[in-house]
Every structure is written in C-alpha cells, then in structure tokens.
Protein backbone atom coordinates (compact mmCIF):
# COMPACT_ATOMS: atom_id res chain seq x y z
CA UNK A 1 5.51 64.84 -68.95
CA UNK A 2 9.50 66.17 -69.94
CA UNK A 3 9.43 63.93 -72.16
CA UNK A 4 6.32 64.97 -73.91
CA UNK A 5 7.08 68.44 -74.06
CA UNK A 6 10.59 67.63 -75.40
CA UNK A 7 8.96 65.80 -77.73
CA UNK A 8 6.71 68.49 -79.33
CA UNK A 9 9.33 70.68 -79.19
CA UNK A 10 11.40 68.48 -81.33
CA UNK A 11 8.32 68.25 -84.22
CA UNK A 12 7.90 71.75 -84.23
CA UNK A 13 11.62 72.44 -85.58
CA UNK A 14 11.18 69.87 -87.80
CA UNK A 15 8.47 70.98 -89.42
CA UNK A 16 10.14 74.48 -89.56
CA UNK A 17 13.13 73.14 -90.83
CA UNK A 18 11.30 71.28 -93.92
CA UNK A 19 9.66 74.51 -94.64
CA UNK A 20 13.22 76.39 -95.07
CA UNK A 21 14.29 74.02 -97.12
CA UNK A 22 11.66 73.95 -99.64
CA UNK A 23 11.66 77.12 -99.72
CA UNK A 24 15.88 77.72 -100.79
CA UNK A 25 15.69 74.88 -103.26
CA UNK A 26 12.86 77.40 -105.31
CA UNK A 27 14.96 79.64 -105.18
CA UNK A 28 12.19 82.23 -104.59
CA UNK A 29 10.30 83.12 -101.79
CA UNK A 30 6.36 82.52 -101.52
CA UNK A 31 4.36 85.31 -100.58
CA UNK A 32 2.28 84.97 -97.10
CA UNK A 33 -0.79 83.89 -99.32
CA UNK A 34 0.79 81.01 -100.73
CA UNK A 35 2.09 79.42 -97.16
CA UNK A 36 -0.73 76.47 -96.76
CA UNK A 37 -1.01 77.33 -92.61
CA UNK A 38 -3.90 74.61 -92.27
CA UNK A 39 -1.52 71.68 -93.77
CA UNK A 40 1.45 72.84 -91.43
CA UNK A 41 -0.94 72.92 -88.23
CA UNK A 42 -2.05 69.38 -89.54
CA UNK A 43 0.82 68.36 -90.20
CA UNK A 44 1.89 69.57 -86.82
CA UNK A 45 -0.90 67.63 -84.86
CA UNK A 46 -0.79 64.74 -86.96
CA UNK A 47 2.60 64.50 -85.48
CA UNK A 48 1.76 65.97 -82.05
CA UNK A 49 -0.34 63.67 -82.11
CA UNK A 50 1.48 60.05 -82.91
CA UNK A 51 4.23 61.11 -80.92
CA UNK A 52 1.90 62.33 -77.70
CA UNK A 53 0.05 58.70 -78.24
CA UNK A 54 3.45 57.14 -78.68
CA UNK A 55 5.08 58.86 -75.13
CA UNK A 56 1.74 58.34 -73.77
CA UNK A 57 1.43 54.79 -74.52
CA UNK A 58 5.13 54.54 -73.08
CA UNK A 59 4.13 56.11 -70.09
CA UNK A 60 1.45 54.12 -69.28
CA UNK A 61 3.79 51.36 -69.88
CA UNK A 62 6.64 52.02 -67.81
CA UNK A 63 3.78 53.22 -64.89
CA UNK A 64 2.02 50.23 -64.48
CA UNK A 65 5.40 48.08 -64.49
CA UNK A 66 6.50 50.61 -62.23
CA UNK A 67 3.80 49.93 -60.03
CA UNK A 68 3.48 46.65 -60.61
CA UNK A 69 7.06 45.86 -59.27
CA UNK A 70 6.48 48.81 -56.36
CA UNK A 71 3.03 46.48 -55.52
CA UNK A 72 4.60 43.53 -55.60
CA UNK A 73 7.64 44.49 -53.34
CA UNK A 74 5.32 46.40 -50.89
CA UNK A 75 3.12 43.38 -51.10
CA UNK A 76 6.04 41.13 -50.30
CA UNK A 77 7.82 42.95 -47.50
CA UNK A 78 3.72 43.83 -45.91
CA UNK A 79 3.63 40.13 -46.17
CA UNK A 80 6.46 39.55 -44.77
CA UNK A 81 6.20 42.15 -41.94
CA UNK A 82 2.54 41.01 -41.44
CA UNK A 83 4.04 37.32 -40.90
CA UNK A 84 6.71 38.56 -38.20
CA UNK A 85 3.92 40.40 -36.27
CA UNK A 86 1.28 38.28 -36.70
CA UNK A 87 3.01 34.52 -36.00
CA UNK A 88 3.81 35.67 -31.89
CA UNK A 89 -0.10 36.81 -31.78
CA UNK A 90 -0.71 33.12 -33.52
CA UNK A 91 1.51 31.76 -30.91
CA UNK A 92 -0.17 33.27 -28.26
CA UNK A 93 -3.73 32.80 -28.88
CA UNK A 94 -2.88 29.32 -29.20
CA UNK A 95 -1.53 29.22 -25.63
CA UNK A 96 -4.62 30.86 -24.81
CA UNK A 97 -7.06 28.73 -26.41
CA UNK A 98 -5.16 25.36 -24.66
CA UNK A 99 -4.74 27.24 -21.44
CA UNK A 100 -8.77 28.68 -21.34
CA UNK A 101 -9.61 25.03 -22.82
CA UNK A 102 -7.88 23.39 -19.91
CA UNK A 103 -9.23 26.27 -17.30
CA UNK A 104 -12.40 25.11 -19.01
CA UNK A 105 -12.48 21.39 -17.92
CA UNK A 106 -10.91 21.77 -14.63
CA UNK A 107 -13.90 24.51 -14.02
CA UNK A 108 -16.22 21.32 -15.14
CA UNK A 109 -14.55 19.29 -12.94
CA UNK A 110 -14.62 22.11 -10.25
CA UNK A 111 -17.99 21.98 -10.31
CA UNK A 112 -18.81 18.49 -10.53
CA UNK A 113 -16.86 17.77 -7.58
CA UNK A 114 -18.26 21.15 -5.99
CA UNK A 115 -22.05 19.66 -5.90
CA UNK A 116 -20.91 16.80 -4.88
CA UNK A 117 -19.32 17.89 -1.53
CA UNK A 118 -22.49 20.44 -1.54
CA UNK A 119 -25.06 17.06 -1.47
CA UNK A 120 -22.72 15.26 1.26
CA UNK A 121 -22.62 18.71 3.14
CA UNK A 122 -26.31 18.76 3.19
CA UNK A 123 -27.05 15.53 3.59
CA UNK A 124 -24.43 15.53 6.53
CA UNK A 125 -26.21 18.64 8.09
CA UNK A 126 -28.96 16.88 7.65
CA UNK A 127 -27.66 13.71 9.36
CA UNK A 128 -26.19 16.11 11.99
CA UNK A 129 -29.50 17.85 12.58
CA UNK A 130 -31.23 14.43 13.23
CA UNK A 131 -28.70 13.05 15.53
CA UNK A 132 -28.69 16.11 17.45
CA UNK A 133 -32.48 16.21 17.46
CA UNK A 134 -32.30 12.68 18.50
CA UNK A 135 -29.89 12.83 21.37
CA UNK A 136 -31.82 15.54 22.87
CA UNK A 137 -34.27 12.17 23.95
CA UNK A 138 -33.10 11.03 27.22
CA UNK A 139 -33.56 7.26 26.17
CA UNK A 140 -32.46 7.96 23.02
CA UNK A 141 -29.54 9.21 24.30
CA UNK A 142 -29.04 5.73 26.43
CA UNK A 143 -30.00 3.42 23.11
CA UNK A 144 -26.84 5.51 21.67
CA UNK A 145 -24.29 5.51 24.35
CA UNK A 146 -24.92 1.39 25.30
CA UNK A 147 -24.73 1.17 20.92
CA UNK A 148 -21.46 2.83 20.83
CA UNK A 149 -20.37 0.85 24.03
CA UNK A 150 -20.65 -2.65 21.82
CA UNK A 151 -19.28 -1.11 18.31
CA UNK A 152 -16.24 -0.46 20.65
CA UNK A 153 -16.47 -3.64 22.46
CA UNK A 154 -16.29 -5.42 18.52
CA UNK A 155 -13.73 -3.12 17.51
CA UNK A 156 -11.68 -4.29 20.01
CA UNK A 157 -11.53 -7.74 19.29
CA UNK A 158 -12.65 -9.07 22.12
CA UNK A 159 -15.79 -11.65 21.11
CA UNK A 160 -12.90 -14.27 20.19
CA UNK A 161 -11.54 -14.13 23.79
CA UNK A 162 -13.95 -13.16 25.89
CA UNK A 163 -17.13 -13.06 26.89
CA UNK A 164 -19.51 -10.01 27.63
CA UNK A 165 -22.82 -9.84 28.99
CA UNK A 166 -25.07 -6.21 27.92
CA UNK A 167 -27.83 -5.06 31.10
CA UNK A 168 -26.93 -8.03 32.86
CA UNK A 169 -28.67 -7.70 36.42
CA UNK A 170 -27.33 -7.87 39.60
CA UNK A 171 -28.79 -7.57 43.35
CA UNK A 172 -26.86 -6.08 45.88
CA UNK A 173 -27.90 -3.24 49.02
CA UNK A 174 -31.04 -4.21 48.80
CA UNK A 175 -31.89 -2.92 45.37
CA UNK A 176 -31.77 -4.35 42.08
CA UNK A 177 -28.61 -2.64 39.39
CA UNK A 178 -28.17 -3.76 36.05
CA UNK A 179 -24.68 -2.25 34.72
CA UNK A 180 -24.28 -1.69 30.94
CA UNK A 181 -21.74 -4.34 30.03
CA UNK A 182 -19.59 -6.76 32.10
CA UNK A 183 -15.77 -7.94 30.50
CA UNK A 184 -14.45 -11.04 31.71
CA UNK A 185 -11.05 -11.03 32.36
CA UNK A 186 -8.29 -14.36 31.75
CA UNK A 187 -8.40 -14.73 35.64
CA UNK A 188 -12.17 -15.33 36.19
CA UNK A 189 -11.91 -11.70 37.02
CA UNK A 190 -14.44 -9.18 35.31
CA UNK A 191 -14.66 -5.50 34.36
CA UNK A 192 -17.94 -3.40 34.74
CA UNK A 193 -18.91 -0.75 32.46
CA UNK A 194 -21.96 1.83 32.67
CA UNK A 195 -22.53 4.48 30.00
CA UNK A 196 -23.17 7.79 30.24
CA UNK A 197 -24.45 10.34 28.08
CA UNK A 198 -25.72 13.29 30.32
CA UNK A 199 -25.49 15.71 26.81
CA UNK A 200 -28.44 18.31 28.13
CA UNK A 201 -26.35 21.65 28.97
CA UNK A 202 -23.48 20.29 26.14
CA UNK A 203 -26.08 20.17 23.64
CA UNK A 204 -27.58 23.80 24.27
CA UNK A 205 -23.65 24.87 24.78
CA UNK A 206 -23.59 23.64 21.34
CA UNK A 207 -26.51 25.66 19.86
CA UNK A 208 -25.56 29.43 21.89
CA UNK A 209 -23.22 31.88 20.30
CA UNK A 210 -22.80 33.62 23.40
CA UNK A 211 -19.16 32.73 24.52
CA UNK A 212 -20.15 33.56 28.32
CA UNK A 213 -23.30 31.82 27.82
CA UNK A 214 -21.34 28.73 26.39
CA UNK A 215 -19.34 28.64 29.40
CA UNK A 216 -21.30 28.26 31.86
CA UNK A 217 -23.69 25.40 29.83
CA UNK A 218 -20.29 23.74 29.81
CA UNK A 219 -19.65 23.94 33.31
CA UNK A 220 -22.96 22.46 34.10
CA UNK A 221 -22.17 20.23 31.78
CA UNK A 222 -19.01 18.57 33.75
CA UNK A 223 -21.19 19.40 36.59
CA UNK A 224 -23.82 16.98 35.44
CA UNK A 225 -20.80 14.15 34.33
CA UNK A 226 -19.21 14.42 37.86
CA UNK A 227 -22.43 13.85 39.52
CA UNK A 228 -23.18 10.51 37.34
CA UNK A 229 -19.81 9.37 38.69
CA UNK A 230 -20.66 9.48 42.07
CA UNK A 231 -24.20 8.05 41.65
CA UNK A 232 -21.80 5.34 39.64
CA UNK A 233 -19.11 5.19 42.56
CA UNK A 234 -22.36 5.08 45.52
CA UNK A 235 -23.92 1.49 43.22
CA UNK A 236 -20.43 -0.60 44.27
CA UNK A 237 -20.27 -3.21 41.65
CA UNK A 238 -17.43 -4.58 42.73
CA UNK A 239 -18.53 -6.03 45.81
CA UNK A 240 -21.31 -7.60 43.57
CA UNK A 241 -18.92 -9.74 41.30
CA UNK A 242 -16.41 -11.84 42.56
CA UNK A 243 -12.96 -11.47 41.49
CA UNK A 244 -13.64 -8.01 39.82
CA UNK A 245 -11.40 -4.66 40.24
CA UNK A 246 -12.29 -1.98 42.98
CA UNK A 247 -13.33 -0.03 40.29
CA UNK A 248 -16.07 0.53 37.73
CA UNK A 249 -15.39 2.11 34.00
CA UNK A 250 -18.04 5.29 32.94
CA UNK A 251 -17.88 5.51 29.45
CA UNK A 252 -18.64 8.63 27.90
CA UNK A 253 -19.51 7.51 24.08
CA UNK A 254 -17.92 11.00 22.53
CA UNK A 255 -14.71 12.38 22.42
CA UNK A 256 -16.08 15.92 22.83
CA UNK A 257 -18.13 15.54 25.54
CA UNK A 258 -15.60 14.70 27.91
CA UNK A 259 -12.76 16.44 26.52
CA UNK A 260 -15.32 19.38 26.80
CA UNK A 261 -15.69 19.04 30.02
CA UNK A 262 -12.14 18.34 31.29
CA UNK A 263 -11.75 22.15 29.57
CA UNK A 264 -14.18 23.34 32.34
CA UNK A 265 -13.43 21.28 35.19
CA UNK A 266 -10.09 20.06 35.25
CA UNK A 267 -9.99 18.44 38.55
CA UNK A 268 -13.38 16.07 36.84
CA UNK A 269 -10.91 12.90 36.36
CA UNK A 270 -9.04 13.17 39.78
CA UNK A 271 -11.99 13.44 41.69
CA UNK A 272 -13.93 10.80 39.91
CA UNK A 273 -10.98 8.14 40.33
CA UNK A 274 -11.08 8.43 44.02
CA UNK A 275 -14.39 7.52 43.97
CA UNK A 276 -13.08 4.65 42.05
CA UNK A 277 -14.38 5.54 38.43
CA UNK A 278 -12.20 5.85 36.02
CA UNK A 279 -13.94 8.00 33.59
CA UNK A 280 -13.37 6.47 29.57
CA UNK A 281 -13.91 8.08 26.25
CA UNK A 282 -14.10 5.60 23.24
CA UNK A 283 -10.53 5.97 22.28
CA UNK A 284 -9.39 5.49 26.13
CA UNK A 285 -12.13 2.50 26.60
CA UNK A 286 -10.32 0.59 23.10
CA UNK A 287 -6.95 1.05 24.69
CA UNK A 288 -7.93 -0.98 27.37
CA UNK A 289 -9.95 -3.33 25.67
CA UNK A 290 -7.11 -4.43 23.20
CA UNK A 291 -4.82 -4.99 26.88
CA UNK A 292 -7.80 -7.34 28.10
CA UNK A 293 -7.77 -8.75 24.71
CA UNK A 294 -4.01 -9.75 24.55
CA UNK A 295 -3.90 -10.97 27.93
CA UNK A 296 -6.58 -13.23 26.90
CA UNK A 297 -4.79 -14.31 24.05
CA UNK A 298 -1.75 -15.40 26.49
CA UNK A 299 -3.72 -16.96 29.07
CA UNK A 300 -5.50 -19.46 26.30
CA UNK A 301 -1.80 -20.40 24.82
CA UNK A 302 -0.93 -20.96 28.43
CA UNK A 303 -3.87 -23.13 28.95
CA UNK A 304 -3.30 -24.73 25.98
CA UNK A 305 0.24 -26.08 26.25
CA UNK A 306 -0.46 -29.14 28.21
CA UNK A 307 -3.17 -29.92 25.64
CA UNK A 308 -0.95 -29.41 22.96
CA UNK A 309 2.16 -31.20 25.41
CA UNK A 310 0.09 -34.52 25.66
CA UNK A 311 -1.27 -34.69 22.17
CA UNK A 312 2.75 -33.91 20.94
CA UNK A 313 3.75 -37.35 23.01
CA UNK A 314 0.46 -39.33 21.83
CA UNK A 315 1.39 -38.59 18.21
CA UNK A 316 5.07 -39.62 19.03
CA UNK A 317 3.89 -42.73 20.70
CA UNK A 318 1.63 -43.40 17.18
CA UNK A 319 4.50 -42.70 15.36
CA UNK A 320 6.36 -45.08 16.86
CA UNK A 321 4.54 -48.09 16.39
CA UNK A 322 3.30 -47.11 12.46
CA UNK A 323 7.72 -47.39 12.14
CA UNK A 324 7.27 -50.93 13.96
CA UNK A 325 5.05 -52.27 11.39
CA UNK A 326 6.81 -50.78 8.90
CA UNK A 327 9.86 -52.59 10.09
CA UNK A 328 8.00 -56.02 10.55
CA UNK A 329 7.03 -55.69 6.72
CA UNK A 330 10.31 -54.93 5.44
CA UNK A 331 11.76 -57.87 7.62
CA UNK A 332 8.59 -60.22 6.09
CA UNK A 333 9.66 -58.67 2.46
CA UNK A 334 13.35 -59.66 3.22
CA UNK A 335 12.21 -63.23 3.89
CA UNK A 336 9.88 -63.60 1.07
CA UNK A 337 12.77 -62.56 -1.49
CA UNK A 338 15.21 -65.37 0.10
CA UNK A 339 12.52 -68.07 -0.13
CA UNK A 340 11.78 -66.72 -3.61
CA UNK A 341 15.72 -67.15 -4.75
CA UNK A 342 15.91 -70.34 -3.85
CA UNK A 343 12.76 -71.27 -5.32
CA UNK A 344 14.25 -70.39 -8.20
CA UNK A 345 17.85 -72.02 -7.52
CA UNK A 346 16.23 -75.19 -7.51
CA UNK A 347 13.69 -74.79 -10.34
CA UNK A 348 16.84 -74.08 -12.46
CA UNK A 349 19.00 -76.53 -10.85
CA UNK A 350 16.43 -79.11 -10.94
CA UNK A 351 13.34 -78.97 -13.05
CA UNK A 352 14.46 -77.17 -15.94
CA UNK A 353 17.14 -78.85 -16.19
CA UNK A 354 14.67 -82.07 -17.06
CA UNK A 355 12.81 -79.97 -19.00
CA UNK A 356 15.53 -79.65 -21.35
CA UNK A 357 15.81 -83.13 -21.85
CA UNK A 358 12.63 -82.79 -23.90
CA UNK A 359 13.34 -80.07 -26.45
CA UNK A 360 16.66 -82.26 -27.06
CA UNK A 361 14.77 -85.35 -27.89
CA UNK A 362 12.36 -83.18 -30.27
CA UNK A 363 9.30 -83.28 -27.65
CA UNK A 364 8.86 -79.51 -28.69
CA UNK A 365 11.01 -76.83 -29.76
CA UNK A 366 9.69 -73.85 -27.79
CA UNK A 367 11.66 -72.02 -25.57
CA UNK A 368 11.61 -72.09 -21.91
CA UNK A 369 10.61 -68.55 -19.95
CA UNK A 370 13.78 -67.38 -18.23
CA UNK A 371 13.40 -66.40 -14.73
CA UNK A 372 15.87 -64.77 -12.29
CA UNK A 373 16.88 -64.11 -8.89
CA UNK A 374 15.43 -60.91 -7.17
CA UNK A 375 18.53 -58.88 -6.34
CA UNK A 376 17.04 -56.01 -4.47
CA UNK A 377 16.64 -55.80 -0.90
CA UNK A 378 14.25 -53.49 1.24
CA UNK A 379 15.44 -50.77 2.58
CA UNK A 380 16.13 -50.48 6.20
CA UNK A 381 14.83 -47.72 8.47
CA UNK A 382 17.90 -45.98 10.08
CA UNK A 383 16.28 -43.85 12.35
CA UNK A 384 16.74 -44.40 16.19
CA UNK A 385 13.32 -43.63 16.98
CA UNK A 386 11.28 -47.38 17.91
CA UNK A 387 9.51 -48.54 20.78
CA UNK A 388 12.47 -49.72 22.83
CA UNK A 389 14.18 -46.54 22.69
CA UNK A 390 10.93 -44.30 23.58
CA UNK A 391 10.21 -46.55 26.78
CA UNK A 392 13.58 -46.28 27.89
C-alpha cells in the first residue's frame, strides 16, 4: 500500500512539474481560463491509473508467491510434524490390532475348549448322578463291588499265574458260604476275598450340607463297615480251605469309602485285624496282588528248572551224536578222495598212456580230457565234545 501511495505521489509532481515548464518556455503566463483542468485530472488518472494497475499487479504477484512459498513451507513442516506424531500412533495401533487379533483367537479357542469341558462336565454329572442313583440299589451295589474286585484282580496280572474262582461255594458250620473270589497261592495255599460295599449312611453323608449332620452319617457309616467285618471274621473261611491264611481280605471297592471312615473311626483297621480281616481298598488289594503275582512267577521258574535241566542234557546228548555222523562222513569223504587219486594215478600211468599210442599212429587227433588229483581234504572237527568224552 506504501508503495502505492509513493507512487501517486510521485505522478502528481510530475505532472506539476511539466506544467511549470511549459509555462517558462512561453514566456507568459496563461490566465486561470486557459489552464485545461479536465486534461491534467486525466492525465493524472490515466497515470494513477497504469501505475495503481502496475503496483497492483505487482502486489498480487509478490502475495501469492509469498504465500505460495509460506504454504508450501507450512505444508512441509505440518507434514512433517504430522509424520513425527502420527508414525508412534501407527505403531501402536498396529500392536493393537496384532495383540486384539491374537486376544481374538485365543478367546475362540477359549471358548471352544470352554464347551468342551462344559459337555464332559455335564455328561460327567450326569454319569455321576447315575452311578450314585445306582449304588443306592443294594444288589446293585454288590454287582459293582464283586466288578471292581475282578478289574483289580486283571490289573494285577494275575490270570497268567494263577487261578481264581468268583462265588465259588463252600459248606462249612452247617451252612452253606460262597466268598467273592478265592486266589491261589504258589504253595497250594489260597487267599479269600469278600466285598463290601455297605455305602447307605456314606451316600446320604454325601448328599447333606450340614457338617454335624455329615458327621454322624459318617460315623454310622464305619459303624456299618466294622460290623460287616465281624459278620466276615464269625463265617471262618479259613478252616474251610486247606492250606489258606488265618485270615480273610474285605475289600472295600472305593478309596473314599474307607478312607472316610478311618477319618471317623480310627481304631476301624485295628479292631477288624484281630478279628482276622484285614480290611483292603483297591490300591491296598493291587499291592498285594502284584506280591502273589511275583511269587508265582518264582515258584514256576523253580518248577521249571529240572524241566529245562533234563531237556539241556537231552539236547547235549543229540548233539553229540549229529557230531558223530558228521565225523563218520568226513572220515568216508577222506577215503573216497584216496581211492579217487589213485584211480587216477593209474588211469594216467596206465591207460592213457596207451591211449596215446593212437593219436601218434594218426588213429585220431583229438585231445585227451585232462584229469587231476583232488588235493583237498575235509576238514576235521576239533572240538572235544563226542560220545566217549560225554559218557565218561
């Protein structure tokens, strides 16, 4: 705008200037009605006016470059701010999107493996409620027990090396008793088992939330067990089977039940082994079914070693006289290969040398077949072992 101003300015007192001049070269001076006003003041704006266009037009010019290289440097250093701020936020949304992608699939996974231990939870309540259901069957209860009695009787190992008899029946004080399972032992000996399942008070202990309640189901509970072993102890199967320990196994077919009661009667073991019942959960029952099972392993090596003793010398014995023939042929072969050289001594001694005689007087002029002597021997046995030597 200066710049304008300075420029009007400057055309004024030109114009003035011209005027002066004009007017001392006439050497007169014009009146006021000869000075042309209109032609100075358009003479005046004609130049106002160029030179106003003419700064104007500069103006504009140097403006827009002006803002031009103001945009473009603001545009460059936004960019470039925009950039520093912008490439942590890209780092970190990338971060994000891996780390919610990966929370993503392990929540898939989550829940995939979250219905499926939901289905085997239900379908093991469900297994739980029918066993439970079931058990609370009296002969149900038996089925189970004698059923858990074999699977540990298999487990065990015991069908290779011994034999065991399930409700075998047996008279004895005038009454008939049929025990559960009978073990034979390596020394004609035997084993009885009977199982027990008396589960009535554990199972409602089971079902109460009352912890007083629970207690004293539980203590009927190894009230109930203790009286089984004494009906057990009064039935005296081992007078009834020769050779079999003054005792008699109860098996209890759970874990729980009798560790459940041992919590509420303590003494429930002692007392029962005086009676001579030894009172067995499944793991107890295994631990003495894999002793039976390795003593029966021993006692059938034992009663094997003769056997195996006498078939050892019979196969010695066998041995023996295969190595006699095998002597007898080598000694045959021997005498066969000294016949056969002097077979052929004398068929070269003799005959062929006749023979000769013919292809010299032109009989023929073929060539005899050369034979020769048979230079190896057979070989020898030099082991010490023969017939002589084993009677001796």
């Amino acid at each position: 705008m200066m710049e304008i101003i300075v420029g009007l300015l400057v055309v004024v007192v030109l114009s003035l200037g011209v005027l002066l001049l004009r007017r001392n070269d006439t050497g007169r001076v014009s009146s006021p009605q000869n000075f042309d006003q209109t032609a100075l003041i358009d003479a005046v704006r004609t130049a106002v006016d160029a030179q106003v266009g003419k700064a104007t037009q500069q103006a504009l010019e140097n403006v827009n470059n002006q803002i031009d290289r103001t945009y473009q440097a603001r545009t460059q250093t936004l960019a470039s701010e925009t950039k520093s701020l912008l490439d942590p936020v890209a780092t970190q949304m990338n971060e994000l999107r891996n780390a919610v992608t990966s929370l993503q699939t392990n929540y898939t996974n989550t829940v995939g493996v979250t219905e499926t231990i939901s289905k085997q939870i239900d379908s093991l309540n469900q297994t739980t409620s029918a066993l439970q259901s079931a058990l609370k069957s009296t002969s149900a209860r038996g089925a189970w027990g004698e059923q858990q009695l074999r699977n540990v009787i298999e487990l065990a190992g015991m069908l290779p090396y011994c034999d065991f008899f399930e409700q075998t029946t047996v008279s004895g004080n005038d009454k008939t008793q049929r025990p559960d399972a009978v073990i034979k032992l390596p020394n004609e000996g035997c084993v009885v088992i009977d199982s027990k399942t008396p589960l009535d008070s554990y199972l409602k202990a089971q079902e109460t939330s009352d912890p007083t309640l629970r207690q004293q189901l539980l203590t009927e509970h190894a009230k109930a067990m203790a009286g089984h072993a004494k009906v057990l102890a009064d039935k005296k199967y081992w007078e009834q089977f020769k050779r079999s320990p003054e005792y008699v196994i109860m098996f209890i077919p759970g874990e729980s039940f009798l560790a459940d009661a041992l919590r509420a009667d303590s003494s429930l073991l002692e007392v029962a082994m005086r009676s001579r019942v030894l009172i067995a959960s499944p793991v107890n029952l295994l631990a003495l079914l894999l002793a039976v099972a390795k003593g029966w392993q021993a006692f059938q090596i034992a009663e094997h070693a003769e056997k195996i003793a006498s078939l050892g010398r019979e196969l010695y014995e066998r041995v023996d006289t295969v190595l006699e023939s095998v002597e007898k042929t080598g000694r045959g072969l021997e005498s066969a290969i000294t016949a056969y050289n002097k077979m052929v001594g004398s068929i070269e001694g003799r005959m062929l040398a006749t023979l000769r005689k013919f292809k010299d007087a032109g009989v023929t002029s073929a060539e005899l077949t050369e034979i020769s002597n048979i230079d190896s021997a057979p070989r020898q046995l030099s082991a010490p072992e023969h017939t002589k030597e084993l009677n001796s």
